[in-house]
PDB file of N, CA and C in Angstrom:
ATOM      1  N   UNK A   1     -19.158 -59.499  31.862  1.00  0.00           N
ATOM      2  CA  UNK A   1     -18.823 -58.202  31.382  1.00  0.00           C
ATOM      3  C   UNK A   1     -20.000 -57.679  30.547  1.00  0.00           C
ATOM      4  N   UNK A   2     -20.223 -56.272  30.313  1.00  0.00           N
ATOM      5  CA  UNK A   2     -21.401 -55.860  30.221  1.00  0.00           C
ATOM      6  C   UNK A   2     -21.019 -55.095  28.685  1.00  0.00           C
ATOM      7  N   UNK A   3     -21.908 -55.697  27.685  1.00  0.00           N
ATOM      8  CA  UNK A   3     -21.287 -55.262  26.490  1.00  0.00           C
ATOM      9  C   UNK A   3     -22.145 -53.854  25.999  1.00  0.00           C
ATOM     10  N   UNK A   4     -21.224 -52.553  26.127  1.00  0.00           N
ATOM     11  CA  UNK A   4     -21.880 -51.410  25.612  1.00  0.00           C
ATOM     12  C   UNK A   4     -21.890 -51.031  24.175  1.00  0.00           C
ATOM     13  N   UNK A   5     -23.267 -50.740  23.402  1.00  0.00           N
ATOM     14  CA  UNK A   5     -23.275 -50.106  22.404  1.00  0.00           C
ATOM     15  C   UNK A   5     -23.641 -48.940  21.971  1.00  0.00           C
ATOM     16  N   UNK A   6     -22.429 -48.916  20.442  1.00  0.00           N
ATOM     17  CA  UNK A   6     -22.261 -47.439  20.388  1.00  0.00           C
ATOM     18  C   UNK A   6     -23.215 -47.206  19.348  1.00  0.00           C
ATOM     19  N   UNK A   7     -23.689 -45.623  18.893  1.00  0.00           N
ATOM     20  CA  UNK A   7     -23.920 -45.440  17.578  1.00  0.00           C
ATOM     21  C   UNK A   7     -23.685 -44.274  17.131  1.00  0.00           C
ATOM     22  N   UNK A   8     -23.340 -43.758  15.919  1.00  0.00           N
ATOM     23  CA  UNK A   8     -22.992 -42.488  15.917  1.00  0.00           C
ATOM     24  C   UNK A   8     -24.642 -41.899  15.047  1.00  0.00           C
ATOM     25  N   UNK A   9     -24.836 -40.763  15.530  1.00  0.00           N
ATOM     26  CA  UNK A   9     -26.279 -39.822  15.231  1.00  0.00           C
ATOM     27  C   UNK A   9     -25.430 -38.520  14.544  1.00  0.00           C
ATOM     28  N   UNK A  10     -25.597 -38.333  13.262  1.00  0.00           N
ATOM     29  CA  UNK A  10     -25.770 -37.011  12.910  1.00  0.00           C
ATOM     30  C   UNK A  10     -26.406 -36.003  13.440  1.00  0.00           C
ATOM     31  N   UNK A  11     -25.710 -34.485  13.957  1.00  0.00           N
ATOM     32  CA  UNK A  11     -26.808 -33.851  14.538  1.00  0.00           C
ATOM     33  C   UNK A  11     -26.041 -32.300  13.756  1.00  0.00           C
ATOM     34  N   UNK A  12     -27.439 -31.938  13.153  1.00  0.00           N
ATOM     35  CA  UNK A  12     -26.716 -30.488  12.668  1.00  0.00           C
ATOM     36  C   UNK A  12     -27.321 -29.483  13.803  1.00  0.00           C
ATOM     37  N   UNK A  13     -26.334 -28.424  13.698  1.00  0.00           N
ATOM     38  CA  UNK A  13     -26.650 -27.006  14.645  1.00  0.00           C
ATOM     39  C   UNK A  13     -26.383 -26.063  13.804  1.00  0.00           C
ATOM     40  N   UNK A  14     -26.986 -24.759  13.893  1.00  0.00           N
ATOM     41  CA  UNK A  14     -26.865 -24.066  13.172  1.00  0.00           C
ATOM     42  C   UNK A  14     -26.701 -22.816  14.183  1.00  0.00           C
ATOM     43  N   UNK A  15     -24.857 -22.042  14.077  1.00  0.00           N
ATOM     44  CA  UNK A  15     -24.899 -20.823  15.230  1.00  0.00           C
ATOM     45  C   UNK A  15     -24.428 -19.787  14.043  1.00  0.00           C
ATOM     46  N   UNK A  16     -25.246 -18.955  14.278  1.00  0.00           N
ATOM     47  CA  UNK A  16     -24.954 -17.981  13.410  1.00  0.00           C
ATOM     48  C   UNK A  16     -23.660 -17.231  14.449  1.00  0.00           C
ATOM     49  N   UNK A  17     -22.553 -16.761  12.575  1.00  0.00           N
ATOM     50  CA  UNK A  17     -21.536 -16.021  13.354  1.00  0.00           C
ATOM     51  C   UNK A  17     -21.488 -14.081  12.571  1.00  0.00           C
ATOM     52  N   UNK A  18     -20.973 -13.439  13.357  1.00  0.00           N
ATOM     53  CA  UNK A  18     -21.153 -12.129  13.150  1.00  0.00           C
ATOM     54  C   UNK A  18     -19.736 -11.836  12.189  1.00  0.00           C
ATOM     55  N   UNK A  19     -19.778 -11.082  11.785  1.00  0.00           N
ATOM     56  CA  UNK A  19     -18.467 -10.717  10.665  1.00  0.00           C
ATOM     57  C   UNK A  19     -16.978 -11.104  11.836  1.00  0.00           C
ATOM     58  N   UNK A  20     -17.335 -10.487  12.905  1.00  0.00           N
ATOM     59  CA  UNK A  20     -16.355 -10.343  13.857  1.00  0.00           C
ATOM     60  C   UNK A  20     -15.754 -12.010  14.461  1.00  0.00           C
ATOM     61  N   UNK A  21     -16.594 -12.423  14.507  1.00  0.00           N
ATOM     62  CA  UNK A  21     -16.461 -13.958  14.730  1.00  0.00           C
ATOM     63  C   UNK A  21     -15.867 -14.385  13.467  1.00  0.00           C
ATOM     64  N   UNK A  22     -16.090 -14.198  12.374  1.00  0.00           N
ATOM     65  CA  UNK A  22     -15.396 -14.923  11.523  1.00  0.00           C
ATOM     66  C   UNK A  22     -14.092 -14.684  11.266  1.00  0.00           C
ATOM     67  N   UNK A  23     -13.577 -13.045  11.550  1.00  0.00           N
ATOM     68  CA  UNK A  23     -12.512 -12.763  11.663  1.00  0.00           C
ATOM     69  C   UNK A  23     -11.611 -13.087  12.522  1.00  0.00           C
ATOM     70  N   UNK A  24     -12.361 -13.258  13.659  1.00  0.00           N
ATOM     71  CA  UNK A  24     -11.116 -14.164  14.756  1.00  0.00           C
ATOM     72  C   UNK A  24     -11.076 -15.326  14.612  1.00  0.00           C
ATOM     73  N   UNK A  25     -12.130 -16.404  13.666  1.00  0.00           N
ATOM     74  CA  UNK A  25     -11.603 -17.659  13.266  1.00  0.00           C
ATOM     75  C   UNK A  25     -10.950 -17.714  12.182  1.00  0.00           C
ATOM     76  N   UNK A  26     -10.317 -16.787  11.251  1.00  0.00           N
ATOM     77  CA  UNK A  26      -9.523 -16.686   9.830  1.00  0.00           C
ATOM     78  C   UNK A  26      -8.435 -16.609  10.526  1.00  0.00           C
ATOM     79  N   UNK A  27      -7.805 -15.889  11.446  1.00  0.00           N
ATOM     80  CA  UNK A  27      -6.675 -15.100  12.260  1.00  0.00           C
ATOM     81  C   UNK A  27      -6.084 -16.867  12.603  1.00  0.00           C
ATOM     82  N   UNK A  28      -6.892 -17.665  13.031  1.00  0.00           N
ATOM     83  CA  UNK A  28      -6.506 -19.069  13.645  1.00  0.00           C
ATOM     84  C   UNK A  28      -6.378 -20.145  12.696  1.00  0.00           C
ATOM     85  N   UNK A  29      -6.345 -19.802  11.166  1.00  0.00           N
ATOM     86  CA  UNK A  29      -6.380 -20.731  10.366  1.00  0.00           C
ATOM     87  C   UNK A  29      -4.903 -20.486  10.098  1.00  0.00           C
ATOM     88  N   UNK A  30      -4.128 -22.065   9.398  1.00  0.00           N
ATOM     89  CA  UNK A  30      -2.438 -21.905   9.415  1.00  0.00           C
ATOM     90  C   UNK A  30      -2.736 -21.493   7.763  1.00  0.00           C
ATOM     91  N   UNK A  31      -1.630 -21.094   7.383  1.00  0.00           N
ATOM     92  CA  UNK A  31      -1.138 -20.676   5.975  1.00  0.00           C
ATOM     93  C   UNK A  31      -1.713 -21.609   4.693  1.00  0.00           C
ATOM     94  N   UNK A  32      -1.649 -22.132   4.500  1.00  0.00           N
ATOM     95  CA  UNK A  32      -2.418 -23.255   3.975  1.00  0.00           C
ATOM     96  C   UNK A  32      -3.580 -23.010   3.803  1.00  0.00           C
ATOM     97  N   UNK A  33      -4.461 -22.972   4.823  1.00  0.00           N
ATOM     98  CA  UNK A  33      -5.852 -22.808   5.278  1.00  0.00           C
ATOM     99  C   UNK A  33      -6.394 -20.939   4.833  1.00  0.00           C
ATOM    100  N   UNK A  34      -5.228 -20.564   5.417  1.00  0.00           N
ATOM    101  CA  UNK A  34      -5.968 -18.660   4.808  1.00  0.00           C
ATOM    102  C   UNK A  34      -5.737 -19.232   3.001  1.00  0.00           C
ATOM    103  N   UNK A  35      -4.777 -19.607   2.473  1.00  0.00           N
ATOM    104  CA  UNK A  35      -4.667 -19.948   0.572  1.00  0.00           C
ATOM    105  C   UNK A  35      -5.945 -20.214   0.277  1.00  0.00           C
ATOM    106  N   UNK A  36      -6.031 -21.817   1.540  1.00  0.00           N
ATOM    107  CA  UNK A  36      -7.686 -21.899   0.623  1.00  0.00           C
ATOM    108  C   UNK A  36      -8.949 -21.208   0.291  1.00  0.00           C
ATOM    109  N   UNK A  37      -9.146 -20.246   1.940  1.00  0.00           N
ATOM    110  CA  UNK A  37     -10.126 -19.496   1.889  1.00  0.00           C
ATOM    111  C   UNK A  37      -9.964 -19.002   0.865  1.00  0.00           C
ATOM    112  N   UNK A  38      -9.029 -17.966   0.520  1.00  0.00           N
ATOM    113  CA  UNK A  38      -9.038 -17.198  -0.436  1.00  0.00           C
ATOM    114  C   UNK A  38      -8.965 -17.492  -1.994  1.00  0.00           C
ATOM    115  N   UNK A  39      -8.718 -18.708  -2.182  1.00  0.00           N
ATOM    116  CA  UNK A  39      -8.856 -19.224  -3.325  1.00  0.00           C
ATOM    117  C   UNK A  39     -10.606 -19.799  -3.848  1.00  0.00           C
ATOM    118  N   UNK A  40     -11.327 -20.355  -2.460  1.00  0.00           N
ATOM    119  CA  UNK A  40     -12.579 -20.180  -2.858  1.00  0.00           C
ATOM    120  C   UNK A  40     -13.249 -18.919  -3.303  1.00  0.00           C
ATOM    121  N   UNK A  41     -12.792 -18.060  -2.162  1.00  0.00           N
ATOM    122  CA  UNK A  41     -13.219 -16.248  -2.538  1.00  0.00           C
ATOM    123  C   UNK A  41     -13.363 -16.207  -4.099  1.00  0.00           C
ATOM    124  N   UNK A  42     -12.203 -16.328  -4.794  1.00  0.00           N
ATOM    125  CA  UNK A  42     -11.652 -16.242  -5.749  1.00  0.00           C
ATOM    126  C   UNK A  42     -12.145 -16.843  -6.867  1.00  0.00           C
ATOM    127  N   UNK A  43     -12.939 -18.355  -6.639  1.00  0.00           N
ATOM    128  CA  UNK A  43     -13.409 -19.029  -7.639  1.00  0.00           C
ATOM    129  C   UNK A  43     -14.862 -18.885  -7.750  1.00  0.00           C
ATOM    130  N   UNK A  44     -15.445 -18.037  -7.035  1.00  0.00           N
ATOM    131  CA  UNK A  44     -16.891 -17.589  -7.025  1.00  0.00           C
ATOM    132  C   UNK A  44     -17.726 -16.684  -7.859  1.00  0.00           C
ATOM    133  N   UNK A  45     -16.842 -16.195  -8.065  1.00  0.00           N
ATOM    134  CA  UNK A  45     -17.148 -15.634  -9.712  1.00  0.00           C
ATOM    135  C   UNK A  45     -18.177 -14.175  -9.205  1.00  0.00           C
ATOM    136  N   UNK A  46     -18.474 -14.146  -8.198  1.00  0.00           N
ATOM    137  CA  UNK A  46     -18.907 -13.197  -7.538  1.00  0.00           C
ATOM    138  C   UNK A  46     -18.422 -11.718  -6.467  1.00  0.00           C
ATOM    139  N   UNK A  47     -17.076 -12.335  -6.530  1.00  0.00           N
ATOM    140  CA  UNK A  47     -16.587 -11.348  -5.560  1.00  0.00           C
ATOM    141  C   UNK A  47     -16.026  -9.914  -5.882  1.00  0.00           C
ATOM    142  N   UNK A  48     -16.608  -9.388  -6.777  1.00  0.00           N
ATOM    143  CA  UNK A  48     -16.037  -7.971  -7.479  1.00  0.00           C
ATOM    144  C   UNK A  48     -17.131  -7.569  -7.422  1.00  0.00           C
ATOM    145  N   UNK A  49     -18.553  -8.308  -7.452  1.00  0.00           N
ATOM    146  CA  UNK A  49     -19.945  -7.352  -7.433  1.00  0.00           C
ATOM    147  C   UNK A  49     -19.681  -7.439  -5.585  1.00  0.00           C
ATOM    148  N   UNK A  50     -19.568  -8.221  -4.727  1.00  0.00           N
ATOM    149  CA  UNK A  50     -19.323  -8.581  -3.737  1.00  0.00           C
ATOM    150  C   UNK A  50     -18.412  -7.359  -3.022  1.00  0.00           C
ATOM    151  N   UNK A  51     -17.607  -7.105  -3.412  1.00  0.00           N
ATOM    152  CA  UNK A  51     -16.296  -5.957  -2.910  1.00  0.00           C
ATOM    153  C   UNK A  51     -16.951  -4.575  -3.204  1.00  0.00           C
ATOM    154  N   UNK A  52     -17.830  -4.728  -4.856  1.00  0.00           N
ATOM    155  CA  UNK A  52     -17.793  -3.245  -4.549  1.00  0.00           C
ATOM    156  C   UNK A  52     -19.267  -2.491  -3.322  1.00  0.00           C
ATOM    157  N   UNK A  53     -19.967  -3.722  -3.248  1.00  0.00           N
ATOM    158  CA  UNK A  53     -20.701  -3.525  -2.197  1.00  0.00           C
ATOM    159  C   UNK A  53     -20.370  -3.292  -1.244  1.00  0.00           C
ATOM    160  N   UNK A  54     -19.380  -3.843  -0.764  1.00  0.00           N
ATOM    161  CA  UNK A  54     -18.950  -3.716   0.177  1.00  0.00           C
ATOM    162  C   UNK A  54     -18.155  -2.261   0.689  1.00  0.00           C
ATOM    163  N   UNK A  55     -17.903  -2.010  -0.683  1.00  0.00           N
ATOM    164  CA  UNK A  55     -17.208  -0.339  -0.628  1.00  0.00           C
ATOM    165  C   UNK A  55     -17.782   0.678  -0.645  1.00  0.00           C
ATOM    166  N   UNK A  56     -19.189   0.574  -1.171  1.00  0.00           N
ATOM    167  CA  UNK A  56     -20.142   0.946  -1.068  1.00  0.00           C
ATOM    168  C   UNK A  56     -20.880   1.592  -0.003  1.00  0.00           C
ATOM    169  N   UNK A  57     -20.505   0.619   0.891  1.00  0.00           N
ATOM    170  CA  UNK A  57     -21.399   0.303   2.630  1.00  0.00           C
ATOM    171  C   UNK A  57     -20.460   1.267   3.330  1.00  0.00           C
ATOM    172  N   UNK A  58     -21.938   2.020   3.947  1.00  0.00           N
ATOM    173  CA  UNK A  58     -21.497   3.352   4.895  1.00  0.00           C
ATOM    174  C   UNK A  58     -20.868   2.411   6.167  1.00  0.00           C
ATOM    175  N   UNK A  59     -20.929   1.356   6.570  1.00  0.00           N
ATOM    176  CA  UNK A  59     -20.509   0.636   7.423  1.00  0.00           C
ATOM    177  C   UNK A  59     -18.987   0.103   7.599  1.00  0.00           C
ATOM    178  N   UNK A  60     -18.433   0.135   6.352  1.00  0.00           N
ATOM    179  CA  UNK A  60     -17.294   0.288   6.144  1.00  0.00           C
ATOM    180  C   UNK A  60     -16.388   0.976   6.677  1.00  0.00           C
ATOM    181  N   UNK A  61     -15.515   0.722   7.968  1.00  0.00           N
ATOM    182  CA  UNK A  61     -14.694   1.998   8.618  1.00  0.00           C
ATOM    183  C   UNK A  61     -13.310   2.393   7.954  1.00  0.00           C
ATOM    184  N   UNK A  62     -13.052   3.107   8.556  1.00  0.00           N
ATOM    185  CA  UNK A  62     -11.059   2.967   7.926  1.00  0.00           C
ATOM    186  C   UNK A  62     -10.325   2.049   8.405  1.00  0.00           C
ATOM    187  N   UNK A  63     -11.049   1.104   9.053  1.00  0.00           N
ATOM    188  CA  UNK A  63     -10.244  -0.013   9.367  1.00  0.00           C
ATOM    189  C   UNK A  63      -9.924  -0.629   8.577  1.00  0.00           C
ATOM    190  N   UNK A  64     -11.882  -1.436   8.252  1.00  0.00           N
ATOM    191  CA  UNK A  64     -12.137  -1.891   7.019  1.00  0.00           C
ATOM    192  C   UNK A  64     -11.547  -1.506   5.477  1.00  0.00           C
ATOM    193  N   UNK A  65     -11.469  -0.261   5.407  1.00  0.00           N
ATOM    194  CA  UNK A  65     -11.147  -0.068   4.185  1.00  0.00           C
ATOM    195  C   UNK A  65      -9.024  -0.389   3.720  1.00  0.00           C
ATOM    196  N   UNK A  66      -8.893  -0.110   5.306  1.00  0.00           N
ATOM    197  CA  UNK A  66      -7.233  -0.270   5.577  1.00  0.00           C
ATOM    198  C   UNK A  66      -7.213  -1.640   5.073  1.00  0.00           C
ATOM    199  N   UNK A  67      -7.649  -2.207   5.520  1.00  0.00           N
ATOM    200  CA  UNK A  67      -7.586  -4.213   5.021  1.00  0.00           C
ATOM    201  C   UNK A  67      -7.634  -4.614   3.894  1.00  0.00           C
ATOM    202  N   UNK A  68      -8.502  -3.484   3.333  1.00  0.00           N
ATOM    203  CA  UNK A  68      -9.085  -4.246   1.794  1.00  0.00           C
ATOM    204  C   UNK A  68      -7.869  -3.979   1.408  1.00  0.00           C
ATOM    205  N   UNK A  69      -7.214  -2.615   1.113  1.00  0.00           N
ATOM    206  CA  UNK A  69      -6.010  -1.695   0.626  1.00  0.00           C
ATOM    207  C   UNK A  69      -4.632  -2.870   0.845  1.00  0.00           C
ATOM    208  N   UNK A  70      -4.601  -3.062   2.004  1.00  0.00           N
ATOM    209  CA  UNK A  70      -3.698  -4.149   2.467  1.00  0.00           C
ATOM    210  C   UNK A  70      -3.769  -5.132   1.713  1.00  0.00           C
ATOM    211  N   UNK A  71      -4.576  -6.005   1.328  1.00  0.00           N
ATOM    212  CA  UNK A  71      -4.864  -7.436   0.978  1.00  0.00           C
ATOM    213  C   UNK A  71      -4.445  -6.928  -0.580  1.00  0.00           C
ATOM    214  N   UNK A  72      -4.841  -5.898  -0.658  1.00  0.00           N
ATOM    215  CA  UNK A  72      -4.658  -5.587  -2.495  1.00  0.00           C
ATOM    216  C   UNK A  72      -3.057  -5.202  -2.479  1.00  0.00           C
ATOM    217  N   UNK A  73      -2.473  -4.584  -1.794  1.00  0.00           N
ATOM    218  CA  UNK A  73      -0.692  -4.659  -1.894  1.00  0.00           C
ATOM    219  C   UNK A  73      -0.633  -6.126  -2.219  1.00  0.00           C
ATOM    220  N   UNK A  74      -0.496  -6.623  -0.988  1.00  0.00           N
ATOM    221  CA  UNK A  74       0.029  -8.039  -1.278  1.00  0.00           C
ATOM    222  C   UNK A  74      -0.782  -8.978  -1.927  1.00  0.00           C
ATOM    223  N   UNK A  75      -1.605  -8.782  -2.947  1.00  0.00           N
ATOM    224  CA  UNK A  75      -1.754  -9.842  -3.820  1.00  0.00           C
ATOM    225  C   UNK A  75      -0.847 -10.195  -4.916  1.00  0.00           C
ATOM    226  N   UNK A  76      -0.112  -9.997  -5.131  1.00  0.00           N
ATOM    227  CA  UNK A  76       0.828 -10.227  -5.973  1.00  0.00           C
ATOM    228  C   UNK A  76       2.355 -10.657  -5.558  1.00  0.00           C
ATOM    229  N   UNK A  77       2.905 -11.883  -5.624  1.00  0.00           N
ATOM    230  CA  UNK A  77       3.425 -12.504  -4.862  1.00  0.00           C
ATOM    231  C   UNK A  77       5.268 -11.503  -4.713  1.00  0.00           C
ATOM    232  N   UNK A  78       5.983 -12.030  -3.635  1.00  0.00           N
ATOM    233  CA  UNK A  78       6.857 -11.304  -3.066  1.00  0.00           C
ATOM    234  C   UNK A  78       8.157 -12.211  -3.573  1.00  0.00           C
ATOM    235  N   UNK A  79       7.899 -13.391  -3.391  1.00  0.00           N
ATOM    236  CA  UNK A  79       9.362 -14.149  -4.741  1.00  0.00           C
ATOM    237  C   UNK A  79       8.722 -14.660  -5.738  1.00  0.00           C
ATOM    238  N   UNK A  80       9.956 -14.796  -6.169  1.00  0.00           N
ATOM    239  CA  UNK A  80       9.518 -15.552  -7.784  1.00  0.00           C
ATOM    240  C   UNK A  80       9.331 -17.327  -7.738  1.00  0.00           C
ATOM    241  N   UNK A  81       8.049 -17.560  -8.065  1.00  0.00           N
ATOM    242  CA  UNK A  81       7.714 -18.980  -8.217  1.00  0.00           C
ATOM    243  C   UNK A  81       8.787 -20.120  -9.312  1.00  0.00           C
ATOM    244  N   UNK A  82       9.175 -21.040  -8.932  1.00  0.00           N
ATOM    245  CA  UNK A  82       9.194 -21.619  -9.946  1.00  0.00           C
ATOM    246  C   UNK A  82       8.737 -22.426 -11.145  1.00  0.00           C
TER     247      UNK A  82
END
């Protein structure tokens, strides 16, 4: 019998993704997983100079701006925690 060996090789790649790509991989993350994102968002200490740039940007559609508006309703939770 012919004994095969294994080894494992680190290999980094680097694919850059477009805003749009990242949005259809957030859409596929479970509940849990969108908390965390947004809790890193959150601990960055950056994301209010971050937002208002972003509001800023003629690139910004009414889509975009529909989302932000959205995300800001529901930040504030819908039952009461215990």
């Amino acid at each position: 019998m012919k004994t095969i060996l294994e080894r494992t090789i680190p290999i980094q790649v680097r694919i850059p993704l477009s805003g749009a790509e990242i949005a259809e991989l957030f859409w596929s993350l479970a509940e849990i997983e969108q908390c965390d994102f947004f809790n890193r968002l959150g601990s960055e200490g950056r994301l209010v100079f971050q937002l208002q740039a972003v509001t800023d940007c003629n690139r910004l559609d009414q889509n975009g701006r529909y989302a932000m508006t959205r995300i800001g309703e529901y930040a504030t939770p819908t039952t009461d925690k215990p």
